[in-house]
Protein backbone atom coordinates (compact mmCIF):
# COMPACT_ATOMS: atom_id res chain seq x y z
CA UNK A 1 104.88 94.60 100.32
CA UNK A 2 106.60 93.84 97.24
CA UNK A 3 106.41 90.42 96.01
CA UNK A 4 110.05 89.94 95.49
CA UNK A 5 110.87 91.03 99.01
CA UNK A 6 108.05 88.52 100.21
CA UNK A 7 109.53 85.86 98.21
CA UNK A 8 113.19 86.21 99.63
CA UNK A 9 111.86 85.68 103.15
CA UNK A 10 112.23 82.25 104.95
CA UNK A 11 109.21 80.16 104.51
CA UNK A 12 106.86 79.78 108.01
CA UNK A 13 103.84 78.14 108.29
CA UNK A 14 102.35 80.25 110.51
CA UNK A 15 102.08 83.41 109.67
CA UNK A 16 99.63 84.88 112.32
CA UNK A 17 96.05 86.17 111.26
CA UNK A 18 95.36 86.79 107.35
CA UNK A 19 92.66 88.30 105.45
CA UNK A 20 92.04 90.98 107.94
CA UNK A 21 89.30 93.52 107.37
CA UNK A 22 89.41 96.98 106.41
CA UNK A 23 87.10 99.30 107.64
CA UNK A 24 86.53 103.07 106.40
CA UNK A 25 84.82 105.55 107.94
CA UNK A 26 82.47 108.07 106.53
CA UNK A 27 83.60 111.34 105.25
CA UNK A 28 82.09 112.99 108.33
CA UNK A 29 83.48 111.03 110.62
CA UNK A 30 86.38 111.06 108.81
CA UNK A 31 86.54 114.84 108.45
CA UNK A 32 86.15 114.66 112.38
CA UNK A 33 89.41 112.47 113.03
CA UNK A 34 91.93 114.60 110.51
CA UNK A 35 90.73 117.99 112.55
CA UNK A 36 91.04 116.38 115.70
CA UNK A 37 94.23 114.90 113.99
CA UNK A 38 95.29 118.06 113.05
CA UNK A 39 94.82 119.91 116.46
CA UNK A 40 96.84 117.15 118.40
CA UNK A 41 99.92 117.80 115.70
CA UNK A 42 99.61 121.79 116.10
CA UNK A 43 99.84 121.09 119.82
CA UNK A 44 102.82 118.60 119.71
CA UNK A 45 106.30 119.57 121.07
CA UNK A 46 107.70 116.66 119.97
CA UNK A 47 106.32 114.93 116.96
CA UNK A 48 107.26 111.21 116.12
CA UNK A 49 105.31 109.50 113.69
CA UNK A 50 104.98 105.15 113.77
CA UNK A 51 104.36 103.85 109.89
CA UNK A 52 103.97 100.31 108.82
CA UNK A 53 102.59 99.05 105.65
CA UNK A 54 99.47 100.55 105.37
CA UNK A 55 101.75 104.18 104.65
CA UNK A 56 102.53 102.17 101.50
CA UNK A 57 99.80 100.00 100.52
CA UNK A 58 98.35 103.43 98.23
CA UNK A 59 101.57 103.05 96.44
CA UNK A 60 100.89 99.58 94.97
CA UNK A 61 102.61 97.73 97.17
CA UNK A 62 100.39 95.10 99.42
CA UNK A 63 100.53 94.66 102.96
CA UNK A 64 100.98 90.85 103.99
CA UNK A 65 97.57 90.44 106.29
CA UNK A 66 94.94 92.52 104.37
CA UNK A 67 92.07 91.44 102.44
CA UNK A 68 95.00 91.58 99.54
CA UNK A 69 97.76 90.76 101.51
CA UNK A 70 100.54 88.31 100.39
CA UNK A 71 99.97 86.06 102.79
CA UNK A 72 96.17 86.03 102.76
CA UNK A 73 96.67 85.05 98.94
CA UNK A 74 99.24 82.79 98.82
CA UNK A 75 96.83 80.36 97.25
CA UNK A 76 95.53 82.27 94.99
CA UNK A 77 97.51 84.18 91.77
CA UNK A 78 99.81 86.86 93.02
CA UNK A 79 97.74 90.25 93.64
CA UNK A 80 97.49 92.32 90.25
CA UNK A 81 98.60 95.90 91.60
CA UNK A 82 102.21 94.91 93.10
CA UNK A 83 104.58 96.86 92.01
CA UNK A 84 108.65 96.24 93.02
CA UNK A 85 109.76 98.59 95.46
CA UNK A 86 111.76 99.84 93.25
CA UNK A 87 109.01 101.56 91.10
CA UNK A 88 106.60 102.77 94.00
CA UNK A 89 106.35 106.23 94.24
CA UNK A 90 106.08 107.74 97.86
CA UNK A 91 102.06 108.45 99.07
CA UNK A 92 100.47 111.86 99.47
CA UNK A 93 100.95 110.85 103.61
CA UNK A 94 104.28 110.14 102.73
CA UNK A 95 104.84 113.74 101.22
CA UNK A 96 102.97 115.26 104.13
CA UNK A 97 105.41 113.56 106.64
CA UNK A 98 107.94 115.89 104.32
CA UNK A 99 106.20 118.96 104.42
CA UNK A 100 105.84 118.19 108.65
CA UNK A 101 109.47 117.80 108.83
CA UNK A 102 110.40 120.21 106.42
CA UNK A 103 107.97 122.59 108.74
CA UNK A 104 109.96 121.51 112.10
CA UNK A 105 107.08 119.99 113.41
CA UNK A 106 108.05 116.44 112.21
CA UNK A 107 111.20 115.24 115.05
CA UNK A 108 111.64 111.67 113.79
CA UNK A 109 109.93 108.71 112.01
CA UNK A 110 109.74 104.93 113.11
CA UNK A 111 109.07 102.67 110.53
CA UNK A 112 108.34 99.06 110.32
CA UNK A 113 108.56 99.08 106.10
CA UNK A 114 111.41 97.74 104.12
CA UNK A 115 110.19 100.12 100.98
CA UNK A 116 112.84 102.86 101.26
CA UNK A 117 109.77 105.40 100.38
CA UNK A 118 110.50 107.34 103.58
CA UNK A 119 113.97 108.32 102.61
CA UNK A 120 112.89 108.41 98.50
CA UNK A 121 109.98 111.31 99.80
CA UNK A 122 113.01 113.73 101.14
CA UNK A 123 112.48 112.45 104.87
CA UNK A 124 116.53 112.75 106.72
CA UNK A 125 118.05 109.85 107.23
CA UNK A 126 119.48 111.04 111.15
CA UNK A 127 115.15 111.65 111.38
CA UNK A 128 114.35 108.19 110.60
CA UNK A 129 114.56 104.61 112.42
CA UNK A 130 113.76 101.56 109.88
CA UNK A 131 113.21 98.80 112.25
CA UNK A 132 112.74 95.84 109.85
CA UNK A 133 115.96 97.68 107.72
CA UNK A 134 115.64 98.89 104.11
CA UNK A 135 115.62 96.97 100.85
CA UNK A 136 117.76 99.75 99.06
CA UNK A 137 120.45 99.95 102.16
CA UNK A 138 123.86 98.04 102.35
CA UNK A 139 125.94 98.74 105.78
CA UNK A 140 129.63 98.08 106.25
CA UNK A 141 129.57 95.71 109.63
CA UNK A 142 133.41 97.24 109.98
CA UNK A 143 132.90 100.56 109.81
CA UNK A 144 129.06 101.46 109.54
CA UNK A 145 129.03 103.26 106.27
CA UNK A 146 126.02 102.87 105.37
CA UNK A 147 125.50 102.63 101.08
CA UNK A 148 122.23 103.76 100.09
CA UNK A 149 121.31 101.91 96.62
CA UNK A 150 119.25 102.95 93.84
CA UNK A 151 118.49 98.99 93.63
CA UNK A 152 116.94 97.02 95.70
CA UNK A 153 120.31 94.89 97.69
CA UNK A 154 119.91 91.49 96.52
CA UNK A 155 119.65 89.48 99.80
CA UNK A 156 117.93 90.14 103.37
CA UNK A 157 118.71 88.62 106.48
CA UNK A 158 121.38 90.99 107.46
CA UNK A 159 123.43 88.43 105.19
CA UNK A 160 126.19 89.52 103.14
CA UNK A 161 125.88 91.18 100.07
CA UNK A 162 128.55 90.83 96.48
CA UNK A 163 129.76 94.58 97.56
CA UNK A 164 132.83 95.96 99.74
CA UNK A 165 133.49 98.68 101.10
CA UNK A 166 134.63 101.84 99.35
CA UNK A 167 136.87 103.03 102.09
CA UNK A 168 140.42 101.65 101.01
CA UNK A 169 141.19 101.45 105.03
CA UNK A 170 138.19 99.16 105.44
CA UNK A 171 137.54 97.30 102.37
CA UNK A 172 135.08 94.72 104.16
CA UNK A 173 132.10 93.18 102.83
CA UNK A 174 128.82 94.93 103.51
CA UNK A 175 125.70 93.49 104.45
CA UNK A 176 122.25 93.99 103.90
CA UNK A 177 119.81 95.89 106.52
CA UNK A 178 116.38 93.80 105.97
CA UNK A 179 115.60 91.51 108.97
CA UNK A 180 114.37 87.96 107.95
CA UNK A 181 112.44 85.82 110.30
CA UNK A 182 116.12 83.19 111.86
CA UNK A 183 117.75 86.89 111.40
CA UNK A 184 115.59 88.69 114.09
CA UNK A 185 115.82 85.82 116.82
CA UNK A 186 119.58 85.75 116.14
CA UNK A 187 119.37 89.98 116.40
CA UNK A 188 117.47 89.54 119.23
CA UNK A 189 119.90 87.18 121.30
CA UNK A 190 122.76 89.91 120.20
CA UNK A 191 120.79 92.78 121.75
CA UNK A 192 119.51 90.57 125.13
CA UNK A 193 123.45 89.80 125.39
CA UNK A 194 124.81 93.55 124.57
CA UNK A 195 122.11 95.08 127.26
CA UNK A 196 123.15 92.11 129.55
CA UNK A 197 126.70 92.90 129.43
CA UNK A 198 127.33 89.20 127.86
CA UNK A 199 129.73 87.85 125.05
């Protein structure tokens, strides 16, 4: 997770378990799960793939729970291999999600990461859900054009942003996509209301 996307969420205390383990398996047991793996995928009609940080944490960027997560050191100095999203580089399993797609085996990808890495890797935006938004994508609220930046937008919390539109018919401000913690309750009331049939 990169630090300044950390650092622009809303402070909570509790921030569920930290410091996590990791645990790796040996290389046979390892070679075991990527045939097995491998043999589920060949067999798939309808391929959709669930990533969260750990997609990313190869590419410098920390998770928040792990033994070098944010939040497991936010008393100690900031973890050394962070880079900003903006200079991560997709993964080798984020260019094998490409080659999957690319292959027609891939359908669709959810993602719970705010990196943009999925879309940087070549991975179609209409093939990919980003749950918690994306750090590079601004969204017209009038018209849903969505503005994909080669910046990282400077505020989350689905707040808005210094931009407008570039449709001269629209011409509204645009927001940011990246849920913050007040933003998903708030998100979450909207939703309960919409599926309700409520104002």
């Amino acid at each position: 997770m990169s630090l300044g996307y950390a650092e622009k969420l809303s402070y909570i205390e509790d921030v569920g378990n930290v410091g996590m383990s990791e645990f790796f398996d040996s290389s046979h047991v390892l070679q075991e799960k990527i045939e097995r793996l491998a043999e589920m995928i060949q067999k798939s009609k309808h391929l959709v793939v669930f990533t969260g940080a750990g997609i990313s944490t190869s590419c410098g960027i920390p998770d928040f729970r792990g033994p070098k997560g944010i939040w497991t050191a936010r008393e100690k100095p900031l973890p050394e291999a962070s880079l900003p999203f903006h200079r991560a580089m997709p993964s080798m399993t984020h260019m094998a999600l490409v080659e999957l797609e690319k292959a027609g085996i891939l359908k669709f990808i959810i993602s719970q990461n705010v990196d943009g890495l999925h879309l940087r890797s070549g991975i179609p935006r209409e093939k990919l859900a980003e749950l918690h938004g994306n750090s590079f994508m601004e969204v017209c609220p009038s018209c849903g054009v969505e503005y994909l930046r080669d910046f990282e937008v400077e505020t989350i919390g689905l707040k808005e942003t210094s931009r407008r539109c570039s449709d001269v018919k629209c011409g509204a401000k645009l927001k940011d996509t990246v849920l913050d913690w007040e933003a998903a309750e708030e998100y979450t009331e909207e939703t309960k209301c919409l599926v309700n049939g409520e104002d």
